[in-house]
Protein backbone atom coordinates (compact mmCIF):
# COMPACT_ATOMS: atom_id res chain seq x y z
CA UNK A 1 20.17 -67.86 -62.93
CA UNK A 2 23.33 -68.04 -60.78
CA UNK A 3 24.83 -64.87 -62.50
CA UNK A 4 21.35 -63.16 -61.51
CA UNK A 5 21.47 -64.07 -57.58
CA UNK A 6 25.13 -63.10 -57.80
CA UNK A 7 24.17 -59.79 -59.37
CA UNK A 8 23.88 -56.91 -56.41
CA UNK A 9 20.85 -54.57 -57.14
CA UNK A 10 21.77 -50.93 -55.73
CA UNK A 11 20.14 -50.45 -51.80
CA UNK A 12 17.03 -48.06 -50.91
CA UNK A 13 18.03 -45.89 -48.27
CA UNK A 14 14.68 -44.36 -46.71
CA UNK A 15 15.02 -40.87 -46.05
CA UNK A 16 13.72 -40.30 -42.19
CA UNK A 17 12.75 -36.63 -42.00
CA UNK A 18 14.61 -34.60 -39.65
CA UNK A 19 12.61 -34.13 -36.43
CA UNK A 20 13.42 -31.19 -34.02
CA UNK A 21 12.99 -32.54 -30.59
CA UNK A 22 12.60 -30.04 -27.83
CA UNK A 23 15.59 -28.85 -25.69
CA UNK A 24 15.63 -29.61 -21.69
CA UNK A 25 19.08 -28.19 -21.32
CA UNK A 26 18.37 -25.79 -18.28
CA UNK A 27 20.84 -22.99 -19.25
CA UNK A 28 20.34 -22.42 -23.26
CA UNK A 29 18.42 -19.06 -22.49
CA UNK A 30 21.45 -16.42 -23.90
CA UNK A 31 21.78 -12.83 -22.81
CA UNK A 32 21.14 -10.06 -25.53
CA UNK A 33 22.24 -7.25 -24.63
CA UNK A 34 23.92 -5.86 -21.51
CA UNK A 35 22.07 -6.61 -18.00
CA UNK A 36 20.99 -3.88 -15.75
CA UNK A 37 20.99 -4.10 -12.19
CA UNK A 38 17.77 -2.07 -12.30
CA UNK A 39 15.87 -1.77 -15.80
CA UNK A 40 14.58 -4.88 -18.04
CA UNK A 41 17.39 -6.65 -20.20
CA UNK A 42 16.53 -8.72 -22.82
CA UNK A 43 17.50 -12.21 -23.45
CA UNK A 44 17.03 -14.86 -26.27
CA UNK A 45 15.39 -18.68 -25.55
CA UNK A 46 16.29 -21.56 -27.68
CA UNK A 47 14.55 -21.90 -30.47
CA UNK A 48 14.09 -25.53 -29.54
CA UNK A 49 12.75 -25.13 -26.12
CA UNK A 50 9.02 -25.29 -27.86
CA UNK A 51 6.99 -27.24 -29.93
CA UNK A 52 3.73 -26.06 -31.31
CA UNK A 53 0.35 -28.34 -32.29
CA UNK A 54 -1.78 -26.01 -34.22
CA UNK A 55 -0.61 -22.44 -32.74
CA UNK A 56 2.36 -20.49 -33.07
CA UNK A 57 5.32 -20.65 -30.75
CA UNK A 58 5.48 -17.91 -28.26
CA UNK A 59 8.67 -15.13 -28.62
CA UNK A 60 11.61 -16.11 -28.08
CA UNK A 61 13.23 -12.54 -27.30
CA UNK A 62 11.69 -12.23 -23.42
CA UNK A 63 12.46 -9.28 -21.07
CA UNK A 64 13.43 -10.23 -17.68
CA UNK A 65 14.91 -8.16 -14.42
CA UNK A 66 17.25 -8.94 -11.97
CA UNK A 67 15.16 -8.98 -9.10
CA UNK A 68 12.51 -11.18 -10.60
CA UNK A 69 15.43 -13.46 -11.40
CA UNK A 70 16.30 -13.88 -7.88
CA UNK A 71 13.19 -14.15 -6.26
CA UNK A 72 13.07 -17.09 -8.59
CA UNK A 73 16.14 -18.25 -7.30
CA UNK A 74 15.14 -18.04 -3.44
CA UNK A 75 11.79 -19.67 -4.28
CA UNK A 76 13.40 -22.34 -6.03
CA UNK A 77 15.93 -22.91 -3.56
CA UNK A 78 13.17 -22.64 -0.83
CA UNK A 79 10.97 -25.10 -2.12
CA UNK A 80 13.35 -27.89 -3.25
CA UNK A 81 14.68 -27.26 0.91
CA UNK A 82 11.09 -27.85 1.73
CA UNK A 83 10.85 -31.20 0.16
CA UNK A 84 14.34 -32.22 1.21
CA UNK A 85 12.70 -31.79 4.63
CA UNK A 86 9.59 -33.60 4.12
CA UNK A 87 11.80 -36.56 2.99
CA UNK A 88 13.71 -36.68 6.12
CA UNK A 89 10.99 -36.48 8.43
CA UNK A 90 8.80 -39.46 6.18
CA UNK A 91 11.74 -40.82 6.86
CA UNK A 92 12.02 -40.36 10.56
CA UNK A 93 8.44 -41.95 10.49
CA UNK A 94 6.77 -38.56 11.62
CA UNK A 95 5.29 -37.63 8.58
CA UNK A 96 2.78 -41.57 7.52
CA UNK A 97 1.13 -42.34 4.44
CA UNK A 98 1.27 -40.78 0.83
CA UNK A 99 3.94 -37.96 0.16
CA UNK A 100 4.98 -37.35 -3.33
CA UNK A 101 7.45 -34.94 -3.72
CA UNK A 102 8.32 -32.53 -6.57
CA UNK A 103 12.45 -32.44 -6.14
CA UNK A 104 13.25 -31.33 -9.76
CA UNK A 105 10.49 -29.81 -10.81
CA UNK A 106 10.88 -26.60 -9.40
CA UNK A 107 11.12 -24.66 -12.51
CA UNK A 108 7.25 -25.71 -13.11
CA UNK A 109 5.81 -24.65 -9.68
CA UNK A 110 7.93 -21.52 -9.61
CA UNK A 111 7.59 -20.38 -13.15
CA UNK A 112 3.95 -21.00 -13.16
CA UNK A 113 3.39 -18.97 -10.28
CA UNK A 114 4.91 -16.04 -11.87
CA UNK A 115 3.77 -16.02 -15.44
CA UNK A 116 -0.65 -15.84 -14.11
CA UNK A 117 -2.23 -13.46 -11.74
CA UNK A 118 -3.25 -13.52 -8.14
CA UNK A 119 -7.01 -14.50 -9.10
CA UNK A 120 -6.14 -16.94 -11.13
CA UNK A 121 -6.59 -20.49 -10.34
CA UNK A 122 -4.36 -23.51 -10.42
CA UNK A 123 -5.58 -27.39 -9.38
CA UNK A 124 -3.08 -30.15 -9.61
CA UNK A 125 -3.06 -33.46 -8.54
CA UNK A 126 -0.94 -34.91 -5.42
CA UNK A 127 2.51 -33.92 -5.91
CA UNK A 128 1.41 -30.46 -5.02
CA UNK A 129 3.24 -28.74 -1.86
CA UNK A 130 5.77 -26.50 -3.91
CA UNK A 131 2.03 -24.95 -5.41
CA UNK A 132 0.73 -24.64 -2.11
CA UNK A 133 2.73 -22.25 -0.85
CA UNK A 134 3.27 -19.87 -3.89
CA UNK A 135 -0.16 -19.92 -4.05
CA UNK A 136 -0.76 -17.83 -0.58
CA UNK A 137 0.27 -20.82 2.11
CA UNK A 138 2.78 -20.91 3.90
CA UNK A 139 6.13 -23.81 4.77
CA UNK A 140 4.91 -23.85 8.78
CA UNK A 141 1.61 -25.05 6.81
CA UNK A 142 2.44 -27.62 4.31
CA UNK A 143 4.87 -29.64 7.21
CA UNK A 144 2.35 -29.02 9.83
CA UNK A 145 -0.39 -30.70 7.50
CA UNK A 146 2.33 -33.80 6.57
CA UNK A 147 2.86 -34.03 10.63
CA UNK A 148 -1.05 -33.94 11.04
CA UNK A 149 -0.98 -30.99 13.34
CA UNK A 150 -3.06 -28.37 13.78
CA UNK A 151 -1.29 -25.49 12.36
CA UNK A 152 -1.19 -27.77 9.10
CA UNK A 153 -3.00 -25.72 6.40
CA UNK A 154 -6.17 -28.46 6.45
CA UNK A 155 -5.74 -27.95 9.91
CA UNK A 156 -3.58 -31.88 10.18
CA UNK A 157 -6.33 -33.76 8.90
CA UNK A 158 -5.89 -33.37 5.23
CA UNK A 159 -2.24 -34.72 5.07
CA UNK A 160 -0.20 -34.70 1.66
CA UNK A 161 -2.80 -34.51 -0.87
CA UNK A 162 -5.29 -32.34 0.31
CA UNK A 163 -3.79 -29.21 0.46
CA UNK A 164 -5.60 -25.56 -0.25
CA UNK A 165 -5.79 -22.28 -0.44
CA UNK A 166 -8.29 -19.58 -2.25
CA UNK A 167 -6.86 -19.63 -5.77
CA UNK A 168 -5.82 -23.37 -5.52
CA UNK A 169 -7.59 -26.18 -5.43
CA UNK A 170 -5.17 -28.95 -4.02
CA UNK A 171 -3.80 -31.37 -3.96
CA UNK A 172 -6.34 -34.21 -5.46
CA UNK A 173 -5.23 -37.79 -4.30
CA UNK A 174 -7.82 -39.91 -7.03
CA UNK A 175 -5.74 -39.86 -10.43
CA UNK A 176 -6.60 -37.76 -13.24
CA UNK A 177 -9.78 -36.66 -11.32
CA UNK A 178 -8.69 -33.40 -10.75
CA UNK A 179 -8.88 -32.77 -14.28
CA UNK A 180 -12.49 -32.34 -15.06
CA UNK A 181 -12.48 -30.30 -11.63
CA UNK A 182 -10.54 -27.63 -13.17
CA UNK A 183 -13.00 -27.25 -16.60
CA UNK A 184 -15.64 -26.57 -14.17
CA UNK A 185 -13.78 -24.15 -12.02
CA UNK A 186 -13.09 -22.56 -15.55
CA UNK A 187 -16.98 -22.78 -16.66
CA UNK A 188 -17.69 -21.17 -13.58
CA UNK A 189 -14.92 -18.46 -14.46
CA UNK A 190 -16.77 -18.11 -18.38
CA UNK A 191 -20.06 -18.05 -16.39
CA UNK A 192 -19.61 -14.76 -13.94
CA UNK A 193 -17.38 -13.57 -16.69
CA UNK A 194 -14.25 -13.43 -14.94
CA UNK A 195 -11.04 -12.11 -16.16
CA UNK A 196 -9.54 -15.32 -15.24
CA UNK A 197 -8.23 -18.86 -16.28
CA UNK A 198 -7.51 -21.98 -14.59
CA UNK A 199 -4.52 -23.79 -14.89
CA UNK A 200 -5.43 -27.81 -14.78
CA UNK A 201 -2.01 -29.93 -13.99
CA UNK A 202 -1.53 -33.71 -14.04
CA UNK A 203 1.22 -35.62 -14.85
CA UNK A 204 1.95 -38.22 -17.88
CA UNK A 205 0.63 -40.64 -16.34
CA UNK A 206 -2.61 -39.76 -15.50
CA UNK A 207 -2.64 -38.43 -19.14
CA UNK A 208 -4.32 -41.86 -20.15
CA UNK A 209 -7.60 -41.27 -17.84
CA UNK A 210 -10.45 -41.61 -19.82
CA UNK A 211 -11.97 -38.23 -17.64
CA UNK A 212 -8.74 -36.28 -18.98
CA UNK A 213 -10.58 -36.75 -22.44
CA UNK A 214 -13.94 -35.73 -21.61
CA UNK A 215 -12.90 -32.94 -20.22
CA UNK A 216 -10.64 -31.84 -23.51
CA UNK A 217 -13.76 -32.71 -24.88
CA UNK A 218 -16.05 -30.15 -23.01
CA UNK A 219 -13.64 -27.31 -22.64
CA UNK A 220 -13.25 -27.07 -26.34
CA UNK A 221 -17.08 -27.52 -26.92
CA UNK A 222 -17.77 -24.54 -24.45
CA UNK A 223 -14.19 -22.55 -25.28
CA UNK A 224 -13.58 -22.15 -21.44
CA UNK A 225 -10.45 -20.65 -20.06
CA UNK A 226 -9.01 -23.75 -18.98
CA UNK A 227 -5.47 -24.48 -19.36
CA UNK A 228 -4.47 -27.66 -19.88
CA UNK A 229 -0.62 -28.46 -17.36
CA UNK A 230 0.70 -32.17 -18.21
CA UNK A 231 3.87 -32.46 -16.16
CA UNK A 232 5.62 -34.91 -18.13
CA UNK A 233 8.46 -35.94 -15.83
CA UNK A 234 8.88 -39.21 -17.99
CA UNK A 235 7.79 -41.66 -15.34
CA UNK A 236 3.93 -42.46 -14.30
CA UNK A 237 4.71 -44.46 -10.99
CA UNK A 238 7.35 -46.98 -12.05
CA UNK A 239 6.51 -47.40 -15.92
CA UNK A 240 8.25 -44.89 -18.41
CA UNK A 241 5.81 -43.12 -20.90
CA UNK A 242 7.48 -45.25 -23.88
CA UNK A 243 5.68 -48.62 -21.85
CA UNK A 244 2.24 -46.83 -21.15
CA UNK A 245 1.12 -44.49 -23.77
CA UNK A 246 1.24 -44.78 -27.93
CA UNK A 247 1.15 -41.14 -28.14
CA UNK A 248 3.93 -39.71 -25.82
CA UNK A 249 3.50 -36.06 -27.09
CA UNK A 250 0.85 -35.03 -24.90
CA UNK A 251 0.68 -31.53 -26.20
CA UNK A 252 -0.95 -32.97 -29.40
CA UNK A 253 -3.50 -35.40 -27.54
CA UNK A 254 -6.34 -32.34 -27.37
CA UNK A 255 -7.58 -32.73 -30.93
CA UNK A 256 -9.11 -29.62 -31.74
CA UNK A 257 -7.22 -27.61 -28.84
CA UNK A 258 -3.92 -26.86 -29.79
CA UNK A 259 -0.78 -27.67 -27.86
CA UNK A 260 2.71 -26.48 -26.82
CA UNK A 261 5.42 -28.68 -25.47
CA UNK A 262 7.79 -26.39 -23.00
CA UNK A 263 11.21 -27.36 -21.84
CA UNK A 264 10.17 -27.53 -18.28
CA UNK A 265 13.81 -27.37 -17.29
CA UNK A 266 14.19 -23.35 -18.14
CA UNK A 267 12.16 -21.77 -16.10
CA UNK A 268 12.62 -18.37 -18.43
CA UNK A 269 10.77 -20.92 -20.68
CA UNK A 270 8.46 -22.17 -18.39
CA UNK A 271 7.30 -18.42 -17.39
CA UNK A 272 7.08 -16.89 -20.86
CA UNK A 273 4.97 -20.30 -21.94
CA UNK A 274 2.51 -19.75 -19.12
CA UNK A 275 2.23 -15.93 -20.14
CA UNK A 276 0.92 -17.00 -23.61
CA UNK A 277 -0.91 -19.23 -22.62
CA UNK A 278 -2.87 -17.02 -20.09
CA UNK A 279 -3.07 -14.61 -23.06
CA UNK A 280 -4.42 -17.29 -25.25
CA UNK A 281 -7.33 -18.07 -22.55
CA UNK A 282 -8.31 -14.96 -20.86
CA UNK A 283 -6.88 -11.81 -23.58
CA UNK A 284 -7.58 -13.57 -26.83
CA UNK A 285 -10.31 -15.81 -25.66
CA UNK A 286 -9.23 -18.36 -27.78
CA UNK A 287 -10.45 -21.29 -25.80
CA UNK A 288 -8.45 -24.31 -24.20
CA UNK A 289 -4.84 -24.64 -24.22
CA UNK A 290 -2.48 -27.73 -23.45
CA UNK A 291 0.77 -27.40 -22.01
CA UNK A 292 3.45 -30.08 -21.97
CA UNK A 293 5.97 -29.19 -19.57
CA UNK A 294 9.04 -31.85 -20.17
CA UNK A 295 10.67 -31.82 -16.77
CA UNK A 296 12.15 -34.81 -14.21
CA UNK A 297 11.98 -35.68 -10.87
CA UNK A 298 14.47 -36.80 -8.68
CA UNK A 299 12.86 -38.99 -6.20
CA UNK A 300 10.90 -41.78 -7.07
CA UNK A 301 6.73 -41.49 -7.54
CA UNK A 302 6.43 -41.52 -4.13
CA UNK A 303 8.02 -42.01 -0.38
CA UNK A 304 7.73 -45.86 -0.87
CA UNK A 305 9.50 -45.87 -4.13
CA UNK A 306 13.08 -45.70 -4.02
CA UNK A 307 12.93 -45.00 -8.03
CA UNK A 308 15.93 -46.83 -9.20
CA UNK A 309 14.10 -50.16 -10.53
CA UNK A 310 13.11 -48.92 -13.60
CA UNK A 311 15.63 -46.49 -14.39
CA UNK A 312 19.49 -46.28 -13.49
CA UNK A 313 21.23 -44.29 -11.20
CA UNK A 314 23.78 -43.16 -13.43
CA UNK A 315 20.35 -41.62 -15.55
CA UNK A 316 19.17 -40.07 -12.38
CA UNK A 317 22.90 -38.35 -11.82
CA UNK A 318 23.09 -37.15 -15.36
CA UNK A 319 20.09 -35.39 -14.76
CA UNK A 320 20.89 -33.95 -11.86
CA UNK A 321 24.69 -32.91 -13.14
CA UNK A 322 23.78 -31.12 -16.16
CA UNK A 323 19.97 -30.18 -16.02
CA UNK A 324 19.02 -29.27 -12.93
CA UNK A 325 16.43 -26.41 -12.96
CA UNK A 326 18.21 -24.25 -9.82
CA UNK A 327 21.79 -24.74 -10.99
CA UNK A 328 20.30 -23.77 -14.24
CA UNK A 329 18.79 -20.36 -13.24
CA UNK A 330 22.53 -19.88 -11.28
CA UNK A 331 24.58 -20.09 -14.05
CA UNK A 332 22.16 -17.63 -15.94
CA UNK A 333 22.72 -15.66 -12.63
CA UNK A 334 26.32 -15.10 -12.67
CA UNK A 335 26.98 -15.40 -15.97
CA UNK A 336 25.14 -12.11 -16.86
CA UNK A 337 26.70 -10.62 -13.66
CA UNK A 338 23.34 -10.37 -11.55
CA UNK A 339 25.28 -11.63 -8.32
CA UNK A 340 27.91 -13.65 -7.30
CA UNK A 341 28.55 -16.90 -6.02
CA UNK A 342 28.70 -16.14 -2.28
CA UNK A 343 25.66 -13.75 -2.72
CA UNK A 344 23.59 -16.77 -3.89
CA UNK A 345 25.20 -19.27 -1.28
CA UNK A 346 23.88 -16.63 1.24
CA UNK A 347 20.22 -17.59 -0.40
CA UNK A 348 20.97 -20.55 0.08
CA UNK A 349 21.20 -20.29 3.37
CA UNK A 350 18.44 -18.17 4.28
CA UNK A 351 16.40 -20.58 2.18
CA UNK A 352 17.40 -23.40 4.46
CA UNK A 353 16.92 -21.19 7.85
CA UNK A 354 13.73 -20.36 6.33
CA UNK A 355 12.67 -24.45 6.25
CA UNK A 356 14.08 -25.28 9.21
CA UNK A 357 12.33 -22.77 11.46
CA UNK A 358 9.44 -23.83 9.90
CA UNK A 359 9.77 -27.19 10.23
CA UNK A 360 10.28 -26.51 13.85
CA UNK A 361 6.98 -24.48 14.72
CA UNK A 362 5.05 -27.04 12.27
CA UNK A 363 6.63 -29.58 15.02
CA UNK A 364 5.66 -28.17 18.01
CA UNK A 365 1.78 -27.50 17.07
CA UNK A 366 -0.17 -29.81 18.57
CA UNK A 367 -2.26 -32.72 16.75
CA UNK A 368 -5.96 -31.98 16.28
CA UNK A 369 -8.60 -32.44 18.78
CA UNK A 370 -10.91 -35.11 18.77
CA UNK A 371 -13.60 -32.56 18.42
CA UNK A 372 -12.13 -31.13 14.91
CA UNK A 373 -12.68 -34.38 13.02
CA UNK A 374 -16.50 -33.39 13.27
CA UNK A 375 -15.57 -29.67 11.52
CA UNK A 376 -14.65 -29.01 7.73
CA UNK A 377 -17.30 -31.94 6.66
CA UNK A 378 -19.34 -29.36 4.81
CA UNK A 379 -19.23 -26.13 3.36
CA UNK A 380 -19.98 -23.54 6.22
CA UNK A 381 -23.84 -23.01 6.35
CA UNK A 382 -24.61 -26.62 4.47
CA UNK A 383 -23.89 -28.79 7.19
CA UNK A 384 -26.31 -31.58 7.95
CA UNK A 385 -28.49 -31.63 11.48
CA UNK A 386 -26.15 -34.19 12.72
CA UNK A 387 -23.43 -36.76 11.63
CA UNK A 388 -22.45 -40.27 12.69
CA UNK A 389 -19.40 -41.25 13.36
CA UNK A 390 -17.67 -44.54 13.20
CA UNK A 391 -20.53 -46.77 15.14
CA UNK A 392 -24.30 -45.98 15.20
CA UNK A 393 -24.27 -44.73 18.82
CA UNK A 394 -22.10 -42.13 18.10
CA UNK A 395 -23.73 -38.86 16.93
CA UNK A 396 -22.23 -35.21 16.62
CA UNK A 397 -25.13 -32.82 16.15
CA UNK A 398 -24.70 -29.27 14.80
């Protein structure tokens, strides 16, 4: 018996399958032939900046232009300026309450906007200024509305979360609600037979909501043009998605609608993505799609959080260092010989002129009146013979 325990039997090594995990580099897009200053050049994404659930990956070979490629590059640049200034005036105390910003995530907001259509529609949930604006509002508007003055685009009595325009439907402060609002802006699209999808964005951590399911659940039942935007940023307040969901590829969590995981870093990747799937919904009337954009913010979940407790800074640096979105779309920039470095510095600075001017009319509009809280109650035409406001004895009649 003693020569048998002595006696070694040969180890099982399990074989774990090789699993491609997708790429959130920011600059792996290469350059395929020579760039033009004027015509369409063609360039190559990584092969591993999708992941497919039940559909094919989109092309890889994508034409772009230089001047798309900068307007990119102002927006970007324009947008993360506009958050930068919302943080310093929360932080001056003249902007109270929520404010979520989207520092990071630019390639998302930007590339969205220029992958659908004018009449399409796009609802997200709070984190939602950068939208706001590409979607036909302006900077003066977004600040005005965090000051809660009247040139705000709600007019100052909105603030943060409750932001609008014709083709977008906020800014949504409840979480996850603002998912099932976007399957019935697309039924109504199916309904009047509209050329037109809606893009529905929430963020990992409202990807748990019971109401996110139902309305998978009823936009695959009715195949309505609805596509499905989870901003995975790796974070849902302060817990990561490892701590809060089983499942963290969201693109797969539709069951029977298929799903494609984007590196939401690239925004080449990020606009080609949102192409197919607006093909998928509104060309091919295939149904439902769900997008998993893998992106990052900066800041933490909101104004209050200073989002180092549950992650390090060194992790937040990283990030920042080697896969920003902006410096990302730079390097891509002057690498193929589009423009140089002081040309984009002088974006730069036009993009921050831009912000502060804004930021300086939004300041000097004045706060609303005491007789606007009685307007924007009700649709126009709807409203009721008269409202009450905050004791019995005081009545606003139409």
């Amino acid at each position: 018996m003693s020569s048998l325990a002595r006696l070694r039997l040969p180890r099982r090594v399990a074989r774990i399958p090789f699993i491609r995990t997708i790429q959130t580099t920011a600059d792996t897009t290469q350059l395929q032939d020579n760039a033009h200053e004027t015509e369409p050049f063609w360039v190559k994404i990584h092969e591993d900046s999708f992941q497919t659930y039940n559909c094919d990956k989109p092309e890889l070979d994508v034409k772009v232009t230089k001047n798309e490629l900068l307007h990119m590059y102002r927006q970007m640049q324009t947008m993360r300026r506009m958050e930068m200034a919302a943080d310093a005036l929360y932080k001056a105390k003249m902007i109270r309450g929520f404010c979520h910003l989207a520092i990071g995530q630019e390639a998302v907001s930007v590339g969205l906007e220029h992958g659908i259509t004018k009449n399409d529609k796009v609802i997200t949930s709070y984190r939602c200024h950068p939208l706001a604006v590409l979607r036909g509002g302006t900077i003066q508007g977004v600040i005005g509305e965090l000051l809660g003055r009247q040139i705000g685009m709600s007019h100052g009595k909105g603030g943060s979360m409750h932001i609008f325009t014709p083709s977008f439907f906020g800014g949504n402060g409840i979480v996850g609600a603002q998912v099932p609002l976007g399957a019935g802006i697309a039924f109504a699209q199916k309904y009047t037979e509209e050329a037109t999808c809606t893009f529905t964005l929430y963020g990992d951590g409202a990807a748990n909501q019971g109401q996110v399911f139902e309305a998978f659940n009823m936009a695959k039942l009715w195949d309505l043009p609805c596509v499905f935007v989870c901003e995975n940023n790796k974070y849902g307040m302060g817990t990561s998605a490892e701590r809060s969901s089983s499942n963290t590829q969201y693109f797969t969590r539709g069951d029977k609608i298929p799903g494609l995981q984007v590196n939401g870093m690239d925004i080449i990747a990020v606009k080609q993505s949102v192409e197919y799937a607006r093909r998928w919904t509104v060309e091919d009337k295939k149904g439902p799609l769900l997008l998993e954009f893998v992106t990052y913010r900066y800041g933490g979940h909101s104004m209050s959080d200073p989002g180092t407790t549950y992650r390090t800074r060194e992790e937040v640096q990283r990030m920042r260092s080697t896969q920003d979105p902006i410096r990302g779309l730079q390097r891509y920039i002057e690498e193929w010989g589009l423009a140089s470095e002081q040309e984009l510095k002088q974006i730069d600075k036009e993009a921050k002129s831009t912000v502060d001017n804004a930021v300086e009319e939004a300041k000097a509009s004045p706060i609303p009146d005491t007789k606007d809280l009685w307007t924007d109650i009700y649709y126009a035409g709807t409203e009721p013979p008269f409202m009450r406001g905050r004791e019995r004895e005081e009545i606003h009649h139409y």
